[in-house]
N, C-alpha and C. Protein backbone atom coordinates (compact mmCIF):
# COMPACT_ATOMS: atom_id res chain seq x y z
N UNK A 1 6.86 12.84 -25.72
CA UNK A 1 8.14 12.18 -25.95
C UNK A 1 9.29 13.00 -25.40
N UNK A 2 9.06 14.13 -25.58
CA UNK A 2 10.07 14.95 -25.18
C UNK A 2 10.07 14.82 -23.15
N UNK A 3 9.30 15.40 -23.13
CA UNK A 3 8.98 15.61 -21.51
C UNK A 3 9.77 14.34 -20.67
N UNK A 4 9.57 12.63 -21.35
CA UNK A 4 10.23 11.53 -21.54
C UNK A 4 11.39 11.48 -21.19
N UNK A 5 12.17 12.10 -22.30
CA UNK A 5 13.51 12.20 -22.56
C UNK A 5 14.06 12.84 -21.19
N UNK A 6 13.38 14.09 -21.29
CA UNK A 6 13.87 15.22 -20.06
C UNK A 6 13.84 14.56 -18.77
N UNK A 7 13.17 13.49 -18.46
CA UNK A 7 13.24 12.91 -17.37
C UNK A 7 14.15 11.64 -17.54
N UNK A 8 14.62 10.99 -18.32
CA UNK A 8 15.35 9.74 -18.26
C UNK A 8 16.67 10.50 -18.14
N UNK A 9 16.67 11.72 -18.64
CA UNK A 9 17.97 12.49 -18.61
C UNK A 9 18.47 12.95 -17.34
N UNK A 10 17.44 13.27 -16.91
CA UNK A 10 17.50 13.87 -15.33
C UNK A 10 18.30 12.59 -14.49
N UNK A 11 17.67 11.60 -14.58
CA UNK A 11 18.26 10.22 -14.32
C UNK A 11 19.67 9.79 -14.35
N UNK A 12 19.94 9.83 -15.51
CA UNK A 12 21.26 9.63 -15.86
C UNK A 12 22.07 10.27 -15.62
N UNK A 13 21.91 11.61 -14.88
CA UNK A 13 22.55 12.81 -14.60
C UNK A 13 22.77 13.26 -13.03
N UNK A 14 21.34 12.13 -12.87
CA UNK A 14 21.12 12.59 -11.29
C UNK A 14 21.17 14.04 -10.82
N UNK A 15 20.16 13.96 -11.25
CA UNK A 15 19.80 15.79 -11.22
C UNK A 15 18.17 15.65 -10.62
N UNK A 16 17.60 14.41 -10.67
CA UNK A 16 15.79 14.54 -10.17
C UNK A 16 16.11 14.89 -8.53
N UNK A 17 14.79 14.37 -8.40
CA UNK A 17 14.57 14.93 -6.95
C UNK A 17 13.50 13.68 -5.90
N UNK A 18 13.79 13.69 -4.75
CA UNK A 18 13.28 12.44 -3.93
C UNK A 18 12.21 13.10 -3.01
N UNK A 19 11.07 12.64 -2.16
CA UNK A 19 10.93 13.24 -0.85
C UNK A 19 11.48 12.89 0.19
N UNK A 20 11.29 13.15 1.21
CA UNK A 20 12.29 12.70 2.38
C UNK A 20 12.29 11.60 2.92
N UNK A 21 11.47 10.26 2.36
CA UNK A 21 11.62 8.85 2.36
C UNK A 21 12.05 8.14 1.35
N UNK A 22 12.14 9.17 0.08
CA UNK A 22 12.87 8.16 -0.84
C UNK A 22 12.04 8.05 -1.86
N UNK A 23 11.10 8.55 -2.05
CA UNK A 23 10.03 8.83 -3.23
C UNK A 23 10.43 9.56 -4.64
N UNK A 24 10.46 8.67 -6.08
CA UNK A 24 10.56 8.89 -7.34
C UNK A 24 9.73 9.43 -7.45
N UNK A 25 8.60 10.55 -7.57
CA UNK A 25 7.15 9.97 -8.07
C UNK A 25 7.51 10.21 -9.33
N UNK A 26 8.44 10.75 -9.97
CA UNK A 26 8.35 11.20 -11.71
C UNK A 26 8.95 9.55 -12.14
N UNK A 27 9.48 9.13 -11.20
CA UNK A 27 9.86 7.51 -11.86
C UNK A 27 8.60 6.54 -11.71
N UNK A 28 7.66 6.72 -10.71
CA UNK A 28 6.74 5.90 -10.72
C UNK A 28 6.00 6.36 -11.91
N UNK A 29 5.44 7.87 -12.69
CA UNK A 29 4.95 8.04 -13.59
C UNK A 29 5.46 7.52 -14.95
N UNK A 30 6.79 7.15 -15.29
CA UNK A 30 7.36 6.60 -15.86
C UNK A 30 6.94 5.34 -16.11
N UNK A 31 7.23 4.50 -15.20
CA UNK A 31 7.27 3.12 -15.24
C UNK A 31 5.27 2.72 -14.99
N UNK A 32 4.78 3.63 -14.89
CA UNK A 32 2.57 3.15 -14.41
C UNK A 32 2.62 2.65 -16.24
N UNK A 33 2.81 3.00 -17.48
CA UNK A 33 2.27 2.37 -18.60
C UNK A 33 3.20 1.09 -18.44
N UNK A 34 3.89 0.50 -17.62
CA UNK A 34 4.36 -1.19 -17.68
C UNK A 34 3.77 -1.56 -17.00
N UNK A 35 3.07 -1.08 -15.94
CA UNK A 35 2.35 -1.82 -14.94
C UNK A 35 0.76 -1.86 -15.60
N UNK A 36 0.55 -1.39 -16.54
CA UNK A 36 -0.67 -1.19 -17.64
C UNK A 36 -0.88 -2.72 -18.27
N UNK A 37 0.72 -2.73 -19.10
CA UNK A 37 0.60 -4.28 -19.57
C UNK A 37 0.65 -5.05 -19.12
N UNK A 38 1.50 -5.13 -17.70
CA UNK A 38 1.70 -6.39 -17.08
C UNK A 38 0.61 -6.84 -16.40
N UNK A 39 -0.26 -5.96 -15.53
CA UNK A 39 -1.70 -6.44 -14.96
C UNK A 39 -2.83 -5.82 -15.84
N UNK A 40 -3.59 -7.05 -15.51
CA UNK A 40 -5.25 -6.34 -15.58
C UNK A 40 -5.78 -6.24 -14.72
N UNK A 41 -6.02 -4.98 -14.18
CA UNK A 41 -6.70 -5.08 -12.83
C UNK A 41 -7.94 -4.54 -13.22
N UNK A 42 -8.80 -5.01 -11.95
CA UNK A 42 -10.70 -5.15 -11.87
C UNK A 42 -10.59 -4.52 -10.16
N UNK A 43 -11.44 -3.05 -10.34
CA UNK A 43 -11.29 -2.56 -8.93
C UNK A 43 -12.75 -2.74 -8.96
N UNK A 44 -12.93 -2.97 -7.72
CA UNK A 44 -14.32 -2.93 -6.75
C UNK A 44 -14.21 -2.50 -5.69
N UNK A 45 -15.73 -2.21 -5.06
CA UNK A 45 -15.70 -2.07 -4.13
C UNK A 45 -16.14 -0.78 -3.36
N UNK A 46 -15.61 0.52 -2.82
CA UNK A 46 -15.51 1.62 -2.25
C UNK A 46 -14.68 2.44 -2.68
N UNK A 47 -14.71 2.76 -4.22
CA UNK A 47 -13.79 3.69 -4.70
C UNK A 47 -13.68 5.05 -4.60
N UNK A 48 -14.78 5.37 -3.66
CA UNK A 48 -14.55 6.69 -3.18
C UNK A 48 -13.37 6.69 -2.26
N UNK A 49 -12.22 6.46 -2.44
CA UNK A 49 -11.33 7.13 -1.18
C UNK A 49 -11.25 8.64 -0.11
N UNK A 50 -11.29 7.88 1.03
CA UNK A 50 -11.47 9.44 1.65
C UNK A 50 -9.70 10.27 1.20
N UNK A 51 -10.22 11.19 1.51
CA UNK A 51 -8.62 12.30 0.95
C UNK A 51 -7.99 12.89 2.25
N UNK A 52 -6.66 12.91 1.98
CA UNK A 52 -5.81 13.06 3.15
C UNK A 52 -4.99 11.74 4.06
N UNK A 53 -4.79 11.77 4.93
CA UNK A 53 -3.89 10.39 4.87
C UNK A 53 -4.83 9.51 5.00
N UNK A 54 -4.27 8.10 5.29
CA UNK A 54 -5.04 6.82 4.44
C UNK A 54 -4.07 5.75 5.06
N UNK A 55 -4.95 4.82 5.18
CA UNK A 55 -3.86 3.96 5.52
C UNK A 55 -5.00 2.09 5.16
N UNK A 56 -3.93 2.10 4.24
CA UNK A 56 -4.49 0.22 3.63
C UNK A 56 -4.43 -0.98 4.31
N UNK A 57 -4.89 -1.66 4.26
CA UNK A 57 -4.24 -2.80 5.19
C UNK A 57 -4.70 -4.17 4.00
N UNK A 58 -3.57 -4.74 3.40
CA UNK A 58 -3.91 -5.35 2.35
C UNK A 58 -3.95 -6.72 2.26
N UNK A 59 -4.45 -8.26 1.97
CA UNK A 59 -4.40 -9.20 2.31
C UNK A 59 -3.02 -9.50 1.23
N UNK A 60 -2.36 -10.74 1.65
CA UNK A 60 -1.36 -11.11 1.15
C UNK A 60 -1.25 -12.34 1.05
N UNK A 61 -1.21 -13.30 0.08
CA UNK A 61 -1.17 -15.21 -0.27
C UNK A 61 0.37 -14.95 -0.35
N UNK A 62 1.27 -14.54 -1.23
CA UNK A 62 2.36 -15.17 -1.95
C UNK A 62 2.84 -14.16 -1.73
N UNK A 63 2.84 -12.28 -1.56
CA UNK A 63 3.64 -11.91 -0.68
C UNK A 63 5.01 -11.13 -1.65
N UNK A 64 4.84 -11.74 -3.21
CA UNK A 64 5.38 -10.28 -4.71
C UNK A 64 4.77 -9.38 -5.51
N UNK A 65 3.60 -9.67 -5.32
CA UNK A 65 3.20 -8.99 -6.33
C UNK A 65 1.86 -8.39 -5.66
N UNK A 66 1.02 -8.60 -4.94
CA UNK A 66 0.18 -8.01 -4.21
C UNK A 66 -0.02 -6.75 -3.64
N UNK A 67 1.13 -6.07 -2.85
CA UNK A 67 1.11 -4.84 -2.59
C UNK A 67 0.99 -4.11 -3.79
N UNK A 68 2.14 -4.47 -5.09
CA UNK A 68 1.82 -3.94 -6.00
C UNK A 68 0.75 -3.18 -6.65
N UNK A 69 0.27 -4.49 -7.19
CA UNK A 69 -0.91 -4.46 -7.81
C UNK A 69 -1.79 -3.63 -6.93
N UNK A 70 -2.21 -3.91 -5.57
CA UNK A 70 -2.82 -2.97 -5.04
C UNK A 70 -2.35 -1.07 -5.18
N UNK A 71 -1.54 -1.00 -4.82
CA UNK A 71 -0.46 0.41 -5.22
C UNK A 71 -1.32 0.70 -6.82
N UNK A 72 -1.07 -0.13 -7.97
CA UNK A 72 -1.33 0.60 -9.02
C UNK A 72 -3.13 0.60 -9.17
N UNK A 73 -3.83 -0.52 -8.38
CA UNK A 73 -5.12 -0.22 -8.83
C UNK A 73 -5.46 1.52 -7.94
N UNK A 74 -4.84 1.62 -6.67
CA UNK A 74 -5.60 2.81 -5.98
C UNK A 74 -4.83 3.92 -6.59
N UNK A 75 -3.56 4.07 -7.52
CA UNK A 75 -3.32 5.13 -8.13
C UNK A 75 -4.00 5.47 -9.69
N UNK A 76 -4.96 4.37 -10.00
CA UNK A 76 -5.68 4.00 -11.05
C UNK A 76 -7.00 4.56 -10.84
N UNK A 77 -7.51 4.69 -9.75
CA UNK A 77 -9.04 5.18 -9.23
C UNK A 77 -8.84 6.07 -8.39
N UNK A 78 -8.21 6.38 -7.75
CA UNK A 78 -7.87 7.54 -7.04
C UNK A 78 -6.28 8.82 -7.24
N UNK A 79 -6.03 8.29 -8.14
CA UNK A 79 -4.39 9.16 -8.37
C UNK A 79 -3.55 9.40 -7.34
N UNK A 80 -3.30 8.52 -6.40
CA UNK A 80 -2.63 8.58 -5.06
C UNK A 80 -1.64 7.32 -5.06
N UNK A 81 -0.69 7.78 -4.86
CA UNK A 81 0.54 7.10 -4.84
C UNK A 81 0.37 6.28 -3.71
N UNK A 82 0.65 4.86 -3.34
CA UNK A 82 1.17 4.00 -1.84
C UNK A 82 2.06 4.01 -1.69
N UNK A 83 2.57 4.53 -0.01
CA UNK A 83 3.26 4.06 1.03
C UNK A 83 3.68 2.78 1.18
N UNK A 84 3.99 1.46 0.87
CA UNK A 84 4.38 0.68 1.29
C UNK A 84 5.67 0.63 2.57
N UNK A 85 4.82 -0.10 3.70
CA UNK A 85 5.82 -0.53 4.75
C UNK A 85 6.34 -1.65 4.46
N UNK A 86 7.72 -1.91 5.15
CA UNK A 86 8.43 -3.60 5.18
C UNK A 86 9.37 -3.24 3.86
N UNK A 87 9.96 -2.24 3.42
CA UNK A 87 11.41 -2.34 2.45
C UNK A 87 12.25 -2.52 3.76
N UNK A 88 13.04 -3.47 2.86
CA UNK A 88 14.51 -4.00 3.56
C UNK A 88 15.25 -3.09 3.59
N UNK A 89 16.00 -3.08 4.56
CA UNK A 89 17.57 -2.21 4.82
C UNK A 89 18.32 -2.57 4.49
N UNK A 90 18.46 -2.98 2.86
CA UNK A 90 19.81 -3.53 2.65
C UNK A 90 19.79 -3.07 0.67
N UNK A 91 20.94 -2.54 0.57
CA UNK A 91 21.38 -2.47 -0.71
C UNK A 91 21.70 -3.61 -1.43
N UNK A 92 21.28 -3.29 -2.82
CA UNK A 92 20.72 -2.41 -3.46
C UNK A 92 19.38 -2.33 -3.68
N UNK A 93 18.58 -3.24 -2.84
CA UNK A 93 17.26 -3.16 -2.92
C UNK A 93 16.37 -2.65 -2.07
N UNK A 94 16.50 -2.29 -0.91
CA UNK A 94 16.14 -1.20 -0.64
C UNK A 94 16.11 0.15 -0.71
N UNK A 95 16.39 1.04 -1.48
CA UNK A 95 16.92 2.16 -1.72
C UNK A 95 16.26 2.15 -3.32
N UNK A 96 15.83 1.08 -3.74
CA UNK A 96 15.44 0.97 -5.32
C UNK A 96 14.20 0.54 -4.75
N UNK A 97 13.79 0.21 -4.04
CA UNK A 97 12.23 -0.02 -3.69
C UNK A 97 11.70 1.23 -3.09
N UNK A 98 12.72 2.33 -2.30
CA UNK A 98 12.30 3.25 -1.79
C UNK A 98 11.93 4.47 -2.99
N UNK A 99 12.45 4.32 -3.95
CA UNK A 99 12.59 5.09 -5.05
C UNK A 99 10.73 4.75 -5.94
N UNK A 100 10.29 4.06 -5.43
CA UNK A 100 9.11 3.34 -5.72
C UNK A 100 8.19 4.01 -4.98
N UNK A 101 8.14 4.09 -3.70
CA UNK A 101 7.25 4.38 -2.60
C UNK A 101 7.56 3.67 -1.70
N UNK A 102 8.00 2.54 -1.40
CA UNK A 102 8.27 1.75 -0.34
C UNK A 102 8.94 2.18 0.89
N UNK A 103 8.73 2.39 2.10
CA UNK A 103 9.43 2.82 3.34
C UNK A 103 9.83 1.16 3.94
N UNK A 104 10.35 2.39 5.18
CA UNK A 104 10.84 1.22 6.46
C UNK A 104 9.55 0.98 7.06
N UNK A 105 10.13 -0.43 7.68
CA UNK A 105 8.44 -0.68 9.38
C UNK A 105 9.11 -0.42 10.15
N UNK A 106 8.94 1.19 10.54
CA UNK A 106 9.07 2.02 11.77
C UNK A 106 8.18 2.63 12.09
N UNK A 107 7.73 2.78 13.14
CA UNK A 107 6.49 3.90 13.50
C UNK A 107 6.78 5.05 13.54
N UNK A 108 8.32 5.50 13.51
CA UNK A 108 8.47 6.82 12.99
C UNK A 108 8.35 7.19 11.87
N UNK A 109 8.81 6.30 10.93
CA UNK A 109 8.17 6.97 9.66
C UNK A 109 6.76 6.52 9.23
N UNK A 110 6.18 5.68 9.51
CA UNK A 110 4.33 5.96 9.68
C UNK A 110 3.92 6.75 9.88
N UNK A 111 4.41 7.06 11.02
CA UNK A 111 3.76 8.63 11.88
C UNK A 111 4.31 9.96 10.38
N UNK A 112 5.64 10.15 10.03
CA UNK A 112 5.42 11.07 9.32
C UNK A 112 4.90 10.93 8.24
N UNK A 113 4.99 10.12 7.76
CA UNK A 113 3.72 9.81 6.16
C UNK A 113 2.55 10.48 6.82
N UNK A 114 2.06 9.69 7.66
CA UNK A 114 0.64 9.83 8.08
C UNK A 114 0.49 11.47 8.45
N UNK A 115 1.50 12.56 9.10
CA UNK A 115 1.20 13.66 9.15
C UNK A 115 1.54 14.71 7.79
N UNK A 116 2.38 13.81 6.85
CA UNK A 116 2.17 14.39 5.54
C UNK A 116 0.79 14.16 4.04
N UNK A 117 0.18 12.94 5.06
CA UNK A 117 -1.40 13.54 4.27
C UNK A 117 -0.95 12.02 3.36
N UNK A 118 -0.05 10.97 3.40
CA UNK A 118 0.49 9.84 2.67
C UNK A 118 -0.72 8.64 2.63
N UNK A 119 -1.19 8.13 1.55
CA UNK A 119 -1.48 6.58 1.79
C UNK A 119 -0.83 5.65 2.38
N UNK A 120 -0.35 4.93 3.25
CA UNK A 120 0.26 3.97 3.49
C UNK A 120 0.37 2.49 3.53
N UNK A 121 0.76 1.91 2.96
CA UNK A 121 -0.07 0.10 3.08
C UNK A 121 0.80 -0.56 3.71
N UNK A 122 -0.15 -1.55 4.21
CA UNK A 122 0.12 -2.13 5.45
C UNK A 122 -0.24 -3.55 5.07
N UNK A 123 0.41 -4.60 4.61
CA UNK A 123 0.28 -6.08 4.33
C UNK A 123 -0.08 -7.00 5.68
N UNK A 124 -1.44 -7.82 5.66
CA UNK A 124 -1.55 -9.27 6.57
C UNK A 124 -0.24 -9.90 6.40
N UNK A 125 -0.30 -11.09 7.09
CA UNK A 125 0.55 -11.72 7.01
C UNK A 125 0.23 -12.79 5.71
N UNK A 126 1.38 -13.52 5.22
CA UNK A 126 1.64 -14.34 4.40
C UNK A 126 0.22 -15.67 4.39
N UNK A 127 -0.17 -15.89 3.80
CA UNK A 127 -1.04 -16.92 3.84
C UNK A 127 -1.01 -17.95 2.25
N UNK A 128 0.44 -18.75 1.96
CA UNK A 128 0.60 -18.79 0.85
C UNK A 128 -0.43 -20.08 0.90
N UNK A 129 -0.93 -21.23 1.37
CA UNK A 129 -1.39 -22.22 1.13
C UNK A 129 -2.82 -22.36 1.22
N UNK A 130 -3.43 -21.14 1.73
CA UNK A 130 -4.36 -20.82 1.89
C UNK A 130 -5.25 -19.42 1.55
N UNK A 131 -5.95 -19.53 -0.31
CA UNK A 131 -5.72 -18.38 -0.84
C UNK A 131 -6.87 -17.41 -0.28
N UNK A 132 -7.84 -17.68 0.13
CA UNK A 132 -9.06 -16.88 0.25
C UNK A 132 -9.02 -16.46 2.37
N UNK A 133 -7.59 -17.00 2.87
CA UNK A 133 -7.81 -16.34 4.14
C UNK A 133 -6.67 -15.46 4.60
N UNK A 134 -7.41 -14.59 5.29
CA UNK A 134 -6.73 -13.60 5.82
C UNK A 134 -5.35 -13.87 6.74
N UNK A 135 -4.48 -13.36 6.63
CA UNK A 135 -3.40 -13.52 7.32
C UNK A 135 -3.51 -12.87 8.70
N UNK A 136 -2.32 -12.52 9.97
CA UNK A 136 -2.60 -11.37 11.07
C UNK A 136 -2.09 -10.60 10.60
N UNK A 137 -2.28 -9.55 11.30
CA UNK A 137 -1.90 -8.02 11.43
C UNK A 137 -1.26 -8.02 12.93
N UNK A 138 -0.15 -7.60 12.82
CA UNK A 138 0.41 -7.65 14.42
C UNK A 138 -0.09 -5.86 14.63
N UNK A 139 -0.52 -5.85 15.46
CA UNK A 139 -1.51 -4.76 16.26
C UNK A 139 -0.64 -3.53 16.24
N UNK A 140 0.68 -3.72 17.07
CA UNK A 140 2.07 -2.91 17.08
C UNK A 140 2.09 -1.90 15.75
N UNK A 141 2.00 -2.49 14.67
CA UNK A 141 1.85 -2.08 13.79
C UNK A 141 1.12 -0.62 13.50
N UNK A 142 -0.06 -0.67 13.97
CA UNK A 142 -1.48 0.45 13.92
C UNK A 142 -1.27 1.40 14.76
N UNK A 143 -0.52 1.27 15.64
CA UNK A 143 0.00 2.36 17.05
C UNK A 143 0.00 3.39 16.39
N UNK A 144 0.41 4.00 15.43
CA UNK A 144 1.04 5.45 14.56
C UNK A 144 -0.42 5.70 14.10
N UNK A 145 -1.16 4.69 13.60
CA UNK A 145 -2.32 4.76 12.71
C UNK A 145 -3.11 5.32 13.91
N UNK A 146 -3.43 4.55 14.84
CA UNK A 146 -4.50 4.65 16.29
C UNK A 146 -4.12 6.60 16.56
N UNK A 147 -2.70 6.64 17.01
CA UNK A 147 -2.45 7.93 17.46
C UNK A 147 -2.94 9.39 16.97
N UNK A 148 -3.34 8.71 15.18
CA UNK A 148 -3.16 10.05 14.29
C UNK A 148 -4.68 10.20 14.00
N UNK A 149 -5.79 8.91 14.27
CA UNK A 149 -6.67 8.82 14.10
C UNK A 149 -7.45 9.05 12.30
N UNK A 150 -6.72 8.12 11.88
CA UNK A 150 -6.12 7.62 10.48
C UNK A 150 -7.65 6.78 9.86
N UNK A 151 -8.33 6.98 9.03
CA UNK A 151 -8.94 5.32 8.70
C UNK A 151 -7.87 4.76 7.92
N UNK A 152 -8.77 3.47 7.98
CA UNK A 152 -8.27 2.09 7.74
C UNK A 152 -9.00 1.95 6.63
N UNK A 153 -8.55 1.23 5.56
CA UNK A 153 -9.26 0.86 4.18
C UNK A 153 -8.75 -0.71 4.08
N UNK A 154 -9.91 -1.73 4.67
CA UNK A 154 -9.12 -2.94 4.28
C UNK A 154 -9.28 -3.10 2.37
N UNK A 155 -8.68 -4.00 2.22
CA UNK A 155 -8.22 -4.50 1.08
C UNK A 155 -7.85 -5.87 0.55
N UNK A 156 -8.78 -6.69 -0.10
CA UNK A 156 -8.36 -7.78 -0.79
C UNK A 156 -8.45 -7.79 -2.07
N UNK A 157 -7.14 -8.61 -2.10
CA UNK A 157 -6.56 -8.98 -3.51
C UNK A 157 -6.40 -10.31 -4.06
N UNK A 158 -6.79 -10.53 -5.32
CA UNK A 158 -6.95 -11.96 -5.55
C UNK A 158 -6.41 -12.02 -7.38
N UNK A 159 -5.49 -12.88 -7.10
CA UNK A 159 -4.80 -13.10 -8.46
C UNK A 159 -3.79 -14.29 -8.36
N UNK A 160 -3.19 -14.52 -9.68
CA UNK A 160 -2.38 -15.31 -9.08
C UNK A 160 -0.41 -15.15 -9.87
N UNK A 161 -0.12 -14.96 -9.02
CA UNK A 161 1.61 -14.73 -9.27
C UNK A 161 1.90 -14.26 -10.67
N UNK A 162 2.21 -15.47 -11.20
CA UNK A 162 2.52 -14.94 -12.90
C UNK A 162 1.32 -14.75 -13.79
N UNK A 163 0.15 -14.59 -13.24
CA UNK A 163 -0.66 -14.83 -13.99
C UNK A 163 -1.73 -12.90 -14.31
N UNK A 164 -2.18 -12.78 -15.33
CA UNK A 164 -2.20 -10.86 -15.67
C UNK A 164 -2.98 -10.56 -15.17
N UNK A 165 -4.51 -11.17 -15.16
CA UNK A 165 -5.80 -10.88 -14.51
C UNK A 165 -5.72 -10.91 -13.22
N UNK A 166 -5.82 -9.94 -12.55
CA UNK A 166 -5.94 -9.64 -10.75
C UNK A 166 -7.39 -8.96 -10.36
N UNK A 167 -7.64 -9.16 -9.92
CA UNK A 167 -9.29 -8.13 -8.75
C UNK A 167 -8.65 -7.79 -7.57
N UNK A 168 -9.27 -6.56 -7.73
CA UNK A 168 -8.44 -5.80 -6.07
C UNK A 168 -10.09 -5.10 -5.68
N UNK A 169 -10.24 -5.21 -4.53
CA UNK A 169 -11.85 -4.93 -3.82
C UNK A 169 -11.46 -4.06 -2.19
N UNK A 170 -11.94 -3.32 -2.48
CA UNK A 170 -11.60 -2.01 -1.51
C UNK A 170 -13.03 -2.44 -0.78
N UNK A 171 -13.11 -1.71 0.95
CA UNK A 171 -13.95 -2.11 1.51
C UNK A 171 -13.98 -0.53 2.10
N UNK A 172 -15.12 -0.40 2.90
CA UNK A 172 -15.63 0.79 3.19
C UNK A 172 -14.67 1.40 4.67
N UNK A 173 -13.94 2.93 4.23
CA UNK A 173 -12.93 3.34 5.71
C UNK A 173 -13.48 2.38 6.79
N UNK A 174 -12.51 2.31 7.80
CA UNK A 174 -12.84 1.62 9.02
C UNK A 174 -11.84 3.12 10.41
N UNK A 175 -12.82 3.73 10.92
CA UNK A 175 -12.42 4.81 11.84
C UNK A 175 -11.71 4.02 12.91
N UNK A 176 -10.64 4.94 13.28
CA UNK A 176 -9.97 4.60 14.22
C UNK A 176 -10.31 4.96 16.07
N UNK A 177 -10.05 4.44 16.91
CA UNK A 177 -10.78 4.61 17.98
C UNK A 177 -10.53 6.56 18.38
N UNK A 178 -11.61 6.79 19.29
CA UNK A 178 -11.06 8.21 19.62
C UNK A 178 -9.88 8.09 20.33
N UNK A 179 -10.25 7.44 21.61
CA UNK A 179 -8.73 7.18 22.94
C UNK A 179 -8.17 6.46 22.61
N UNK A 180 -7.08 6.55 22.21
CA UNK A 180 -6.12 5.55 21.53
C UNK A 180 -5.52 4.53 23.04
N UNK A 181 -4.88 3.73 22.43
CA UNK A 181 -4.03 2.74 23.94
C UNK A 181 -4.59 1.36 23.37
N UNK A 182 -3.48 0.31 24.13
CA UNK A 182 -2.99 -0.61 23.57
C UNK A 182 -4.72 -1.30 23.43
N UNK A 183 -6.05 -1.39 23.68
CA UNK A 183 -6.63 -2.15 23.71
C UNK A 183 -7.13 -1.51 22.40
N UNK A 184 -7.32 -0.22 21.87
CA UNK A 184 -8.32 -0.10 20.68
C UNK A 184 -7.01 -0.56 19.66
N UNK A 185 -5.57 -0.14 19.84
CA UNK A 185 -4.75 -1.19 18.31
C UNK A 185 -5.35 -1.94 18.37
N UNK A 186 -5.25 -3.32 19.45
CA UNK A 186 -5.72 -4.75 19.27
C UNK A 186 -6.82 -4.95 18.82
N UNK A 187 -7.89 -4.05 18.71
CA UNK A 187 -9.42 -4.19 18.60
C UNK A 187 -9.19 -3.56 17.02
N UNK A 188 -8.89 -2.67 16.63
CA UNK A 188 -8.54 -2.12 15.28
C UNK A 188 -7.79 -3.60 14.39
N UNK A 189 -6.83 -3.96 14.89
CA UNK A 189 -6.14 -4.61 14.16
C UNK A 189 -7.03 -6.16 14.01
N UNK A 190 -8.00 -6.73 14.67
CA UNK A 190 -8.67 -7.92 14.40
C UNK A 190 -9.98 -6.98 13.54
N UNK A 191 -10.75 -5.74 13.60
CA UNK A 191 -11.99 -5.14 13.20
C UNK A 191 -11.41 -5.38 11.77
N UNK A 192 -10.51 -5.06 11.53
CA UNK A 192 -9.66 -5.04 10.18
C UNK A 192 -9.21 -6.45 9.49
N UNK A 193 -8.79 -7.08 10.30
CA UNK A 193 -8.41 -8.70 9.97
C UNK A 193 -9.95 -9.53 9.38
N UNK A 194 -10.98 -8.87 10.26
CA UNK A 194 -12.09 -9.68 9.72
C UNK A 194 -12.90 -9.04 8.37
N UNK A 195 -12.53 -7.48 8.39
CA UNK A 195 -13.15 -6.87 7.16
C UNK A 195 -12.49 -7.69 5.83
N UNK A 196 -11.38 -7.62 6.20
CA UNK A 196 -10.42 -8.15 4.85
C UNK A 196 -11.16 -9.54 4.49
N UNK A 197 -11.26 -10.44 5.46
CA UNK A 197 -11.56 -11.52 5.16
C UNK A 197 -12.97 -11.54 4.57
N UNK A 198 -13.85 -10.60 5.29
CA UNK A 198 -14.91 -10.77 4.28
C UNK A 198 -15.14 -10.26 2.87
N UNK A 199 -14.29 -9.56 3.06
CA UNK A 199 -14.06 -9.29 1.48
C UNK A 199 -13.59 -10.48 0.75
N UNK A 200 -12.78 -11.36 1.15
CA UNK A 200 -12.19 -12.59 0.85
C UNK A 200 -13.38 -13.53 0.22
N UNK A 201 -14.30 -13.18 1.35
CA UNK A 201 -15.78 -14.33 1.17
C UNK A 201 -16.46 -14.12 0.10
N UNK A 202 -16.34 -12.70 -0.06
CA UNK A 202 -17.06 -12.82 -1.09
C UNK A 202 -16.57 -12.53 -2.58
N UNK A 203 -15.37 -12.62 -3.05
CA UNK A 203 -13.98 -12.81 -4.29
C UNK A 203 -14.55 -14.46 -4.77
């Protein structure tokens, strides 16, 4: 309770401390027993995570609550905070999502997550009308991932919006090419599009 206090205080005082993208983690430890009640999550899958950087690539229907939930099941089985790419540049919600884990989609800051040893997640595209298929991955994307020679952990998630019960199903690393260049992204980014989905097949 105390330890609690000392940190909501820190808060109010603005006295904590960020990393150099914008990372709470003493606020994310804070706020993980609400994300306790609000989901039930069911992990499967490949819960051995490899250690050191990481990089997710997560399916997405509806596009609020998904990264999430993914974020708290792999800090739930593995104690590793997510990277989320795609926070907005715009106050006040970006800067309160960054305080979360959430970055920019820049490949500069990919690249430095990725050389600071970071999970990073990486959302398909939107597939709201269609719940069990995979969205794309625009390839562009993986360039930072390809360069650093990063695995890939696809990831599907299946739940529904307001609703508590979620399954999140991790699939086995996917290695990145040795020679990087524009043909192994494109080949990475569909090897990945189809892992996800079979994970899909079988949810």
């Amino acid at each position: 309770m105390a330890a609690t206090a000392d940190l909501l205080r820190r808060r109010v005082e603005g006295t904590f401390t960020v990393d150099p993208w914008g990372l709470d983690a003493e606020l994310v430890e804070l706020l993980a027993p609400a994300a306790g009640l609000r989901w039930d999550i069911d992990v499967e899958g490949a819960l051995d995570l490899p250690s050191g950087p990481l990089v997710l690539v997560i399916s997405r229907r509806l596009g609020l609550s998904e990264p999430w939930v993914a974020a708290e099941a792999v800090r739930r089985v593995a104690d590793r905070l997510v990277r989320f790419v795609g926070v907005p540049d715009v106050a006040p919600v970006g800067p309160a999502l960054r305080r979360l884990g959430a970055v920019g989609d820049r490949p500069d800051e990919i690249a430095g997550l990725l050389r600071a040893g970071e999970v990073v997640g990486l959302t398909l595209g939107r597939e709201p009308l269609r719940r069990h298929h995979a969205g794309t991955l625009h390839p562009e994307v993986l360039a930072p991932v390809v360069a650093a020679g990063v695995p890939v952990v696809p990831v599907a998630v299946d739940g529904r919006e307001l609703g508590r019960y979620w399954r999140v199903t991790l699939g086995e690393p996917i290695e990145a090419a040795v020679h990087p260049g524009p043909l192994a992204v494109a080949e990475l980014a569909e090897h990945t599009r189809l892992a996800v989905q079979a994970l899909l097949d079988r949810s």
